[in-house]
C-alpha atoms as a PDB file:
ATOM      1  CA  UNK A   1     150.967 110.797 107.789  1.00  0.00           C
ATOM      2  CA  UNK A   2     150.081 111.606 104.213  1.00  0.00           C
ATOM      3  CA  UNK A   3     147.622 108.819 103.958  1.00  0.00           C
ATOM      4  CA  UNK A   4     145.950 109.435 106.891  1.00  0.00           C
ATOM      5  CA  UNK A   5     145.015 113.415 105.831  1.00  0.00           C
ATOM      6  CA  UNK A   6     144.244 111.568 101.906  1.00  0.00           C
ATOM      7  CA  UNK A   7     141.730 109.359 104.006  1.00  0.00           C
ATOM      8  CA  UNK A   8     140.438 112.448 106.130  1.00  0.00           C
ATOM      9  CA  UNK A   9     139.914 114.710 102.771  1.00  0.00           C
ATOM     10  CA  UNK A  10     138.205 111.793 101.019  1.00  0.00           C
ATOM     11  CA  UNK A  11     135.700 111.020 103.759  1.00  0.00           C
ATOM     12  CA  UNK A  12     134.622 114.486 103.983  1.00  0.00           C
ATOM     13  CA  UNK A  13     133.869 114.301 100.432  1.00  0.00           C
ATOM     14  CA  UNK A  14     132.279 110.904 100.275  1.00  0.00           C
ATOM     15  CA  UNK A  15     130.304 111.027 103.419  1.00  0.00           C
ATOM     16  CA  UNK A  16     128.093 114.158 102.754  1.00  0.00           C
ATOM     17  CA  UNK A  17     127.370 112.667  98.980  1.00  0.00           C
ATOM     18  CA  UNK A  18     126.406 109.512 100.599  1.00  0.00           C
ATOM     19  CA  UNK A  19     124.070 110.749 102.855  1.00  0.00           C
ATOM     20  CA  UNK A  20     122.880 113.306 100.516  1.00  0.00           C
ATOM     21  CA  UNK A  21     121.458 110.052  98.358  1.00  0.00           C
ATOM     22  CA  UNK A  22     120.209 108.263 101.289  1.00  0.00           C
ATOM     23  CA  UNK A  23     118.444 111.411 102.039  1.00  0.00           C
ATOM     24  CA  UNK A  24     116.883 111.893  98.579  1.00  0.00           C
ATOM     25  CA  UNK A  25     115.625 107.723  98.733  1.00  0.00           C
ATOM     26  CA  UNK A  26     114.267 108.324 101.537  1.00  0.00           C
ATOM     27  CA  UNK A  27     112.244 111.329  99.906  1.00  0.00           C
ATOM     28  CA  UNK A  28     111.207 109.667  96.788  1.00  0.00           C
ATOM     29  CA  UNK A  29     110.187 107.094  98.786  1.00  0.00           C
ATOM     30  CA  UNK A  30     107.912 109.092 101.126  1.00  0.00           C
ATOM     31  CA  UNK A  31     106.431 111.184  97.885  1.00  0.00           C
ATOM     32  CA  UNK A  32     105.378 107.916  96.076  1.00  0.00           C
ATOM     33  CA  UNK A  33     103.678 106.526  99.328  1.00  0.00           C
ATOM     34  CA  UNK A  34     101.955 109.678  99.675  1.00  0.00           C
ATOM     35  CA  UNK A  35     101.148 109.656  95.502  1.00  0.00           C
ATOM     36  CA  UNK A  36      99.743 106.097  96.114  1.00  0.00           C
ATOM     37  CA  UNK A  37      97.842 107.168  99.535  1.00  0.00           C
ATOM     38  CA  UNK A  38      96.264 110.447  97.446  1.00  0.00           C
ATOM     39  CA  UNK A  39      95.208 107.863  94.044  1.00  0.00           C
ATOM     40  CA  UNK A  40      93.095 105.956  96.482  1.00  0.00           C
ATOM     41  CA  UNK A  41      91.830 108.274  98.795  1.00  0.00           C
ATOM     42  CA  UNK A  42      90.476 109.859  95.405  1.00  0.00           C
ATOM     43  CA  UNK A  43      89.231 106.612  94.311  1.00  0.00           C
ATOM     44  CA  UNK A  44      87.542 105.909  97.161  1.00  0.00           C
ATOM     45  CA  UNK A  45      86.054 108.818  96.793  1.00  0.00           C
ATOM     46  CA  UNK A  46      84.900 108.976  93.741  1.00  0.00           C
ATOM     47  CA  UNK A  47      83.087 106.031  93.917  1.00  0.00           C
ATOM     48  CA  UNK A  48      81.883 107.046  97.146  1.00  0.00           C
ATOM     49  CA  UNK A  49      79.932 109.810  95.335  1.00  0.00           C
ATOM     50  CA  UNK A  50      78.336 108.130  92.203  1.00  0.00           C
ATOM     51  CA  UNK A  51      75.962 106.825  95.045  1.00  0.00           C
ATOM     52  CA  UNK A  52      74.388 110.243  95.092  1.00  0.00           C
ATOM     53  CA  UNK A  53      74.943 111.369  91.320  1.00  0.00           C
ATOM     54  CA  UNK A  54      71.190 109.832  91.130  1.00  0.00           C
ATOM     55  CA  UNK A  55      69.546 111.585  93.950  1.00  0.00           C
ATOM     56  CA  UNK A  56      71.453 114.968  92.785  1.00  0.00           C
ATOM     57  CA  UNK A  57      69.784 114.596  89.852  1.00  0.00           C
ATOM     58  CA  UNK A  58      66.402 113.858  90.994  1.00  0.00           C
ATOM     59  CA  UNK A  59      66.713 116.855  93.513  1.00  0.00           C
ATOM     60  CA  UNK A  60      67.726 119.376  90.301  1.00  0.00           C
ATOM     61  CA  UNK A  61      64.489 118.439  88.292  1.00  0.00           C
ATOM     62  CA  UNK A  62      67.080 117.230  85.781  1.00  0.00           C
ATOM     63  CA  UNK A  63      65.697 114.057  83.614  1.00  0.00           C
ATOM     64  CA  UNK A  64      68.335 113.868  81.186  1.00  0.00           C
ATOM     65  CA  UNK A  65      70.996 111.176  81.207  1.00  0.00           C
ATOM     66  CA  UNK A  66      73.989 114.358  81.842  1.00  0.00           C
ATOM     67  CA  UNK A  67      75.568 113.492  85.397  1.00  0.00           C
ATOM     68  CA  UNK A  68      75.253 116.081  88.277  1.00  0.00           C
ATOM     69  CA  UNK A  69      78.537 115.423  90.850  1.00  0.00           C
ATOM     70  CA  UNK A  70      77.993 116.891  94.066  1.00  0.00           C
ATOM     71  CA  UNK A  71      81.589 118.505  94.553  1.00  0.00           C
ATOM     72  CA  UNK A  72      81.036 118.725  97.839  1.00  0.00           C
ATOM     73  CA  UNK A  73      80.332 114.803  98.644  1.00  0.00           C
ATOM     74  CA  UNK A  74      83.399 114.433  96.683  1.00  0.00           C
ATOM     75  CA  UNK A  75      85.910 116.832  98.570  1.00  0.00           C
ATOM     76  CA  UNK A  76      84.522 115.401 101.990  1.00  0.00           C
ATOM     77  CA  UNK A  77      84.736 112.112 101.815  1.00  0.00           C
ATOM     78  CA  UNK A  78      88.532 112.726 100.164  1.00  0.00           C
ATOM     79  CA  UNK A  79      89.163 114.392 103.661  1.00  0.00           C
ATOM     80  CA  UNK A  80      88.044 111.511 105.497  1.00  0.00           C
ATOM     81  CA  UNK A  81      89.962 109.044 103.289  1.00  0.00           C
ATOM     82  CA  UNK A  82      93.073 110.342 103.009  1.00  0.00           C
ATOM     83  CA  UNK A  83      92.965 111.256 107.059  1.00  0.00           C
ATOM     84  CA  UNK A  84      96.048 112.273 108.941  1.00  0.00           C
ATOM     85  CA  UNK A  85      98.679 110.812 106.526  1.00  0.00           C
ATOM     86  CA  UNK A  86     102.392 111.907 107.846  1.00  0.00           C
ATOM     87  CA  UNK A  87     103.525 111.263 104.105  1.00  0.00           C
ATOM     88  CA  UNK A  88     101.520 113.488 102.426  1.00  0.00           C
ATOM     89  CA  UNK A  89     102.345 116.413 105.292  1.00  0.00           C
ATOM     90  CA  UNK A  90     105.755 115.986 105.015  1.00  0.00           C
ATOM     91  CA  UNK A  91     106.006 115.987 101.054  1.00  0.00           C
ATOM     92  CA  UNK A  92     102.868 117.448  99.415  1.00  0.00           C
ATOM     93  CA  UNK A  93     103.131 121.646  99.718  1.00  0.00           C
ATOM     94  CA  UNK A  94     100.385 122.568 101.988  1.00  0.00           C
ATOM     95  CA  UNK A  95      99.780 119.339 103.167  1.00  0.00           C
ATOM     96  CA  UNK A  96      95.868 117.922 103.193  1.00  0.00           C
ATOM     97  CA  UNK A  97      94.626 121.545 102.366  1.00  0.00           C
ATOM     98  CA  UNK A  98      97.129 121.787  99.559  1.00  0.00           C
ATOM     99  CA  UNK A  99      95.540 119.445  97.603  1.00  0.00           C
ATOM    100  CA  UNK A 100      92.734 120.760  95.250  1.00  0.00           C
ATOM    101  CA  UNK A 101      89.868 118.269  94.339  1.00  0.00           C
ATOM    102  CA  UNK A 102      87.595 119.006  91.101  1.00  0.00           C
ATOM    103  CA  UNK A 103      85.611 117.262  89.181  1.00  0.00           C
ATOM    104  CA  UNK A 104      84.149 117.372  85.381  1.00  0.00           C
ATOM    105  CA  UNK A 105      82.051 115.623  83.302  1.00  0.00           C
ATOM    106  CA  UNK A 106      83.361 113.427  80.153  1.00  0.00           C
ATOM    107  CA  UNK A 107      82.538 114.972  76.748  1.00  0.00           C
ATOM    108  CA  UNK A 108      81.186 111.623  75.119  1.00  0.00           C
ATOM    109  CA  UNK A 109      79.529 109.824  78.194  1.00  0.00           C
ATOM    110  CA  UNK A 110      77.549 111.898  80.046  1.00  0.00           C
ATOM    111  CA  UNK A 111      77.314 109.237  82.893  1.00  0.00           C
ATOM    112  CA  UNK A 112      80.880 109.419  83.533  1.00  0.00           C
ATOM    113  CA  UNK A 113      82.758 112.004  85.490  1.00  0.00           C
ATOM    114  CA  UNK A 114      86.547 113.007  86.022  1.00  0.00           C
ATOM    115  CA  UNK A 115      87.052 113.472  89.963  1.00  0.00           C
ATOM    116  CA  UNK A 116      90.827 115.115  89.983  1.00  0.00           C
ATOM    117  CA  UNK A 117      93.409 116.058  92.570  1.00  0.00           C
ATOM    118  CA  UNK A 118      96.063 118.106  91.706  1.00  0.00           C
ATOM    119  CA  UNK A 119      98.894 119.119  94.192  1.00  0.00           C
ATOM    120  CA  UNK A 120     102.486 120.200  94.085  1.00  0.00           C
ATOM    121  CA  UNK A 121     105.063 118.068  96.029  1.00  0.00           C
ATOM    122  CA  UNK A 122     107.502 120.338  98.036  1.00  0.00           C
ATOM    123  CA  UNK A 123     111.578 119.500  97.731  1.00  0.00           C
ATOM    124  CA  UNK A 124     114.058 120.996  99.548  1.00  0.00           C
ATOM    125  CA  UNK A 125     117.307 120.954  97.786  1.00  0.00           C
ATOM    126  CA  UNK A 126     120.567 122.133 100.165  1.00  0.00           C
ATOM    127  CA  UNK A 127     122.268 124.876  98.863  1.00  0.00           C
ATOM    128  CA  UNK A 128     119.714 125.211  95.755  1.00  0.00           C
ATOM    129  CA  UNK A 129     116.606 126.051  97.812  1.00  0.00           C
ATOM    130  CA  UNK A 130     113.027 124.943  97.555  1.00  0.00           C
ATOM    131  CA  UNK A 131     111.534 123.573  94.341  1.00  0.00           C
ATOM    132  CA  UNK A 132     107.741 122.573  93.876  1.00  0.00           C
ATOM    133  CA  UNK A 133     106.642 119.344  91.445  1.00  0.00           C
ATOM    134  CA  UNK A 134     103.165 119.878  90.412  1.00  0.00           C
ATOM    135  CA  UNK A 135     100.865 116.500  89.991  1.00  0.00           C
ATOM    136  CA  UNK A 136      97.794 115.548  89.313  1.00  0.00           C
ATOM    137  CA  UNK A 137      95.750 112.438  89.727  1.00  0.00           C
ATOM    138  CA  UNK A 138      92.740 111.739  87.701  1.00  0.00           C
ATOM    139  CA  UNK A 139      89.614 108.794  88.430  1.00  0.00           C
ATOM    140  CA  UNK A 140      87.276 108.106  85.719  1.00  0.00           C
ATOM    141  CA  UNK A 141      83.889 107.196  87.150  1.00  0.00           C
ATOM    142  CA  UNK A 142      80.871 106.158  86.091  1.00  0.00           C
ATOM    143  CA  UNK A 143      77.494 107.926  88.239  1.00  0.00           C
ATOM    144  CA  UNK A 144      75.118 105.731  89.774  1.00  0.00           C
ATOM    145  CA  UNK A 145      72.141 106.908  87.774  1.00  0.00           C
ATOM    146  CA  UNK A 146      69.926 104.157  87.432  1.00  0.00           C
ATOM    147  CA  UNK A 147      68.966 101.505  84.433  1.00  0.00           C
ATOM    148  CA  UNK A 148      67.958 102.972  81.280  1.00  0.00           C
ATOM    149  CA  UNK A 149      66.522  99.696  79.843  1.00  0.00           C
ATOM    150  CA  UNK A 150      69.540  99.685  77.716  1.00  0.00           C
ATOM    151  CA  UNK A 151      72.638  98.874  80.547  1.00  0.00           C
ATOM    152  CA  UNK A 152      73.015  94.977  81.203  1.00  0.00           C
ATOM    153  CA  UNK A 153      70.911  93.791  84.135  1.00  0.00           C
ATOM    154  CA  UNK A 154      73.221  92.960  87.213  1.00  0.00           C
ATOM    155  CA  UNK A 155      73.478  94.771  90.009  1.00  0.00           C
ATOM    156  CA  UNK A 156      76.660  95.518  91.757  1.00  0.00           C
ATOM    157  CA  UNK A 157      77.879  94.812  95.267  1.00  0.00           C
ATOM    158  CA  UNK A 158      81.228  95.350  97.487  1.00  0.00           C
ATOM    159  CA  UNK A 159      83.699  93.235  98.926  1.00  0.00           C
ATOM    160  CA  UNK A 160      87.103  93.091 100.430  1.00  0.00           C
ATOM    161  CA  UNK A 161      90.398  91.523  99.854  1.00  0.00           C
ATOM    162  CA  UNK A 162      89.043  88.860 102.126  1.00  0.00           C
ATOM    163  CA  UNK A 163      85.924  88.220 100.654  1.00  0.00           C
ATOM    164  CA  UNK A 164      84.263  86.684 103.670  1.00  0.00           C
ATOM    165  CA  UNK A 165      80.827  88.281 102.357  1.00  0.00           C
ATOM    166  CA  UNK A 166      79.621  90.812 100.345  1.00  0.00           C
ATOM    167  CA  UNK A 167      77.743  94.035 100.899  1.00  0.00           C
ATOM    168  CA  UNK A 168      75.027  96.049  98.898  1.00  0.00           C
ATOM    169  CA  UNK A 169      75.865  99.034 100.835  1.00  0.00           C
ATOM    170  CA  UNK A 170      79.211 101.404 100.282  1.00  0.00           C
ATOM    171  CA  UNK A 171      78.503 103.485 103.322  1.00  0.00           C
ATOM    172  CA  UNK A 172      77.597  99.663 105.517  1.00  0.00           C
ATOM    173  CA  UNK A 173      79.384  99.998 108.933  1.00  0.00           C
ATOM    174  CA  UNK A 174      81.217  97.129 108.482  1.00  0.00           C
ATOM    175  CA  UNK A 175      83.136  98.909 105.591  1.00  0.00           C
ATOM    176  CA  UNK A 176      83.559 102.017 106.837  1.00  0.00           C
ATOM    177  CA  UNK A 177      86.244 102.449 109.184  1.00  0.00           C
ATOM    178  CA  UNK A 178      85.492 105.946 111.366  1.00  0.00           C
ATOM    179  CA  UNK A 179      88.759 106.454 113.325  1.00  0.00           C
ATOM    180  CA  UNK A 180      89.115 109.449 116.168  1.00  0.00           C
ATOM    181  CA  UNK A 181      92.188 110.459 117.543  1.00  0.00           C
ATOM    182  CA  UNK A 182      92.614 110.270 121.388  1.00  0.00           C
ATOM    183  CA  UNK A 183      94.797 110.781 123.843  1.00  0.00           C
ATOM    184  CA  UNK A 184      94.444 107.550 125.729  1.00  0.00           C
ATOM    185  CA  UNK A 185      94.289 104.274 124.800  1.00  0.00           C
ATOM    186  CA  UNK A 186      90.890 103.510 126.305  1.00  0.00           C
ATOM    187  CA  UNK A 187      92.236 100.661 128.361  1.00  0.00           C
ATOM    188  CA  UNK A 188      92.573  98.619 124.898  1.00  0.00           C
ATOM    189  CA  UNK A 189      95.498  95.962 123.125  1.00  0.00           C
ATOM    190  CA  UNK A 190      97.870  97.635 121.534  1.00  0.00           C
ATOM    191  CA  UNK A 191      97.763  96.887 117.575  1.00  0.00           C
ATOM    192  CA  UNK A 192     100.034  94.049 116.753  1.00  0.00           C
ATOM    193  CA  UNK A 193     101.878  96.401 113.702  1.00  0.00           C
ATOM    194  CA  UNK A 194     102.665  99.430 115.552  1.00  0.00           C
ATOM    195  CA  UNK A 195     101.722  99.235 118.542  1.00  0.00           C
ATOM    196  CA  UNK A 196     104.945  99.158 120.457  1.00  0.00           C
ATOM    197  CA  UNK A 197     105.471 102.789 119.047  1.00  0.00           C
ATOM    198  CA  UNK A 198     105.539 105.194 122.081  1.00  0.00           C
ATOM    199  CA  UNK A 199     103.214 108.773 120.830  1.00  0.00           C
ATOM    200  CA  UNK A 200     101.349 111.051 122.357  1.00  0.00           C
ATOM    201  CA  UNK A 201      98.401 110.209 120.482  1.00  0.00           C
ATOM    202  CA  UNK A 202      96.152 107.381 119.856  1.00  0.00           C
ATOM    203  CA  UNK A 203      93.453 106.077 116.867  1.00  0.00           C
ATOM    204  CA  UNK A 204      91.055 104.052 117.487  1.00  0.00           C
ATOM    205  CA  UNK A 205      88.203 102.702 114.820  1.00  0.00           C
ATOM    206  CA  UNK A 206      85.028 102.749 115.435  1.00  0.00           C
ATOM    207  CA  UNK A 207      84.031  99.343 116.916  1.00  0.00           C
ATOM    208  CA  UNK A 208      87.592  98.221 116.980  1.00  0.00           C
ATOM    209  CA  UNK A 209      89.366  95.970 119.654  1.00  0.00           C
ATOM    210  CA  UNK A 210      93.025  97.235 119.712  1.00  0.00           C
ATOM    211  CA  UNK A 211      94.795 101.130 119.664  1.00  0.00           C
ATOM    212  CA  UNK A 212      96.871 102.083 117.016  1.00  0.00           C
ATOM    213  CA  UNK A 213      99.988 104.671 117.685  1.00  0.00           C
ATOM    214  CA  UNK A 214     100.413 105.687 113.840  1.00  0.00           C
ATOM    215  CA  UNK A 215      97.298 107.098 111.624  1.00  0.00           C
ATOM    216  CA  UNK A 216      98.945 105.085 108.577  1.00  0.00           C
ATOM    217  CA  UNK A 217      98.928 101.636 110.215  1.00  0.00           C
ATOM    218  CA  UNK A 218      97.809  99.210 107.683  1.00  0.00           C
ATOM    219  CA  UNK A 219      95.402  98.035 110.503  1.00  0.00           C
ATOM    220  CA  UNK A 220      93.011 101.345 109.593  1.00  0.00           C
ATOM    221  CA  UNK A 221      93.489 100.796 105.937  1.00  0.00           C
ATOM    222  CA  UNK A 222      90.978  98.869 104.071  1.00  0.00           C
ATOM    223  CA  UNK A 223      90.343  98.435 100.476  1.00  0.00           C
ATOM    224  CA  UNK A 224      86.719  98.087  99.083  1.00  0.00           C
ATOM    225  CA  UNK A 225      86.109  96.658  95.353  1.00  0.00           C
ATOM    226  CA  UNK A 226      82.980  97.083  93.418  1.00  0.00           C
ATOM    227  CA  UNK A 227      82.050  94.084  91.368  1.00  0.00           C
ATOM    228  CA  UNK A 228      79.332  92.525  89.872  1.00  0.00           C
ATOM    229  CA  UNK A 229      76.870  90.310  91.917  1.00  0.00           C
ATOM    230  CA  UNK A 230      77.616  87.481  89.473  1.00  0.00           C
ATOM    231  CA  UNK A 231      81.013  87.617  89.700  1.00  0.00           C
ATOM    232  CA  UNK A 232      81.717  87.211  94.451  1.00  0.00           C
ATOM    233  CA  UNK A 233      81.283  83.093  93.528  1.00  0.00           C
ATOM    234  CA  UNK A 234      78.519  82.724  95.581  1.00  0.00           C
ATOM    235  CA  UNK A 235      79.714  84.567  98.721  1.00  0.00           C
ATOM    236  CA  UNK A 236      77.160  85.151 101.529  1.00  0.00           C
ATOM    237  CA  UNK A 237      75.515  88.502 102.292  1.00  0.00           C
ATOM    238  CA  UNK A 238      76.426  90.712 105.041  1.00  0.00           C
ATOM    239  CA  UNK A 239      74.344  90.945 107.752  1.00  0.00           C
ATOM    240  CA  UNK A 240      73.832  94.624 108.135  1.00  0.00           C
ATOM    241  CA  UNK A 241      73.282  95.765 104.465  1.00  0.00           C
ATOM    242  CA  UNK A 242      72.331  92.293 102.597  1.00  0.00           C
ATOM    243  CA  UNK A 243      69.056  92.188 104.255  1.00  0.00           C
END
């Protein structure tokens, strides 16, 4: 009988310790997805908007070489990028609108610009209370402002991880991946990663074939490199922007 109350006491020592580090895995684990989801959103971004840094200029009347971000290009297109992510509600403070994207220029290139998110991850600690981890992620970017006669001559171009083609475009169609949320599934295939899920709501991309049950389905994610035209070993053009 005394080794069965020993057993009792020790489990209701053990147990809540051992879930108490499952639980805090399982939150590290959601705050670096979200980290990693946030760094490329930004990224995306970022590059996104060194395609207007040129007509910015133009439209100021300003002829030096000094960039000119348009903060706003920058802070929308982070919206659409990082989307409804479930990690970054659950574990960033504030959620989407708590994170704070800025930009500034570099000191010694005035080409290049700093497009930064900073953010404060929220952590609930039992019996402690609520803490807040402040971050902040930084992309250095050069601005799409033209040739000076002094830049090397090759143009740039995008591709994907498949690298079935490339594109001259960012913004082509066949890149960008526009995804609304719905309530039915439009009489589509379910996606083959997460589509046996059972939700109340649906997302479906632009131009797509299947449904998807979860926002952050790798099946709506898709990552877009900018390269050099010399260096896609002689991939074809795409149809829509290569014309």
């Amino acid at each position: 009988m005394k080794n069965r109350g020993s057993i009792t006491v020790e489990a209701s020592i053990v147990v809540p310790i051992f879930l108490f580090f499952l639980l805090t895995v399982a939150k590290i684990a959601g705050m670096l997805i979200a980290e990693a989801q946030i760094h490329q959103s930004l990224a995306e971004a970022a590059g996104y908007t060194a395609q207007y840094c040129y007509l910015e200029q133009r439209l100021l009347g300003d002829n030096s070489s000094a960039v000119v971000v348009n903060t706003g290009v920058l802070v929308s297109q982070f919206q659409d990028y990082i989307g409804d992510s479930s990690y970054v509600e659950k574990n960033v403070a504030g959620g989407e609108k708590g994170i704070i994207i800025t930009q500034t220029p570099d000191t010694e290139n005035g080409k290049v610009f700093y497009a930064k998110a900073d953010y404060s991850f929220r952590l609930e600690v039992p019996f402690l209370g609520v803490f807040h981890m402040k971050r902040r992620n930084v992309i250095k970017q050069k601005a799409f402002l033209g040739f000076d006669g002094q830049e090397e001559v090759d143009s740039y171009v995008f591709i994907t991880p498949n690298q079935e083609v490339y594109h001259l475009r960012r913004d082509c169609t066949h890149l960008e991946l526009k995804v609304r949320k719905t309530a039915g599934t439009g009489g589509m295939s379910p996606c083959r990663y997460c589509g046996r899920r059972k939700t109340g709501n649906y997302y479906i991309a632009k131009d797509g074939r299947v449904y998807h049950c979860s926002r952050d389905c790798s099946g709506l994610k898709r990552t877009v490199y900018r390269v050099k035209l010399s260096e896609v070993n002689g991939l074809d053009p795409c149809q829509r922007c290569g014309r």
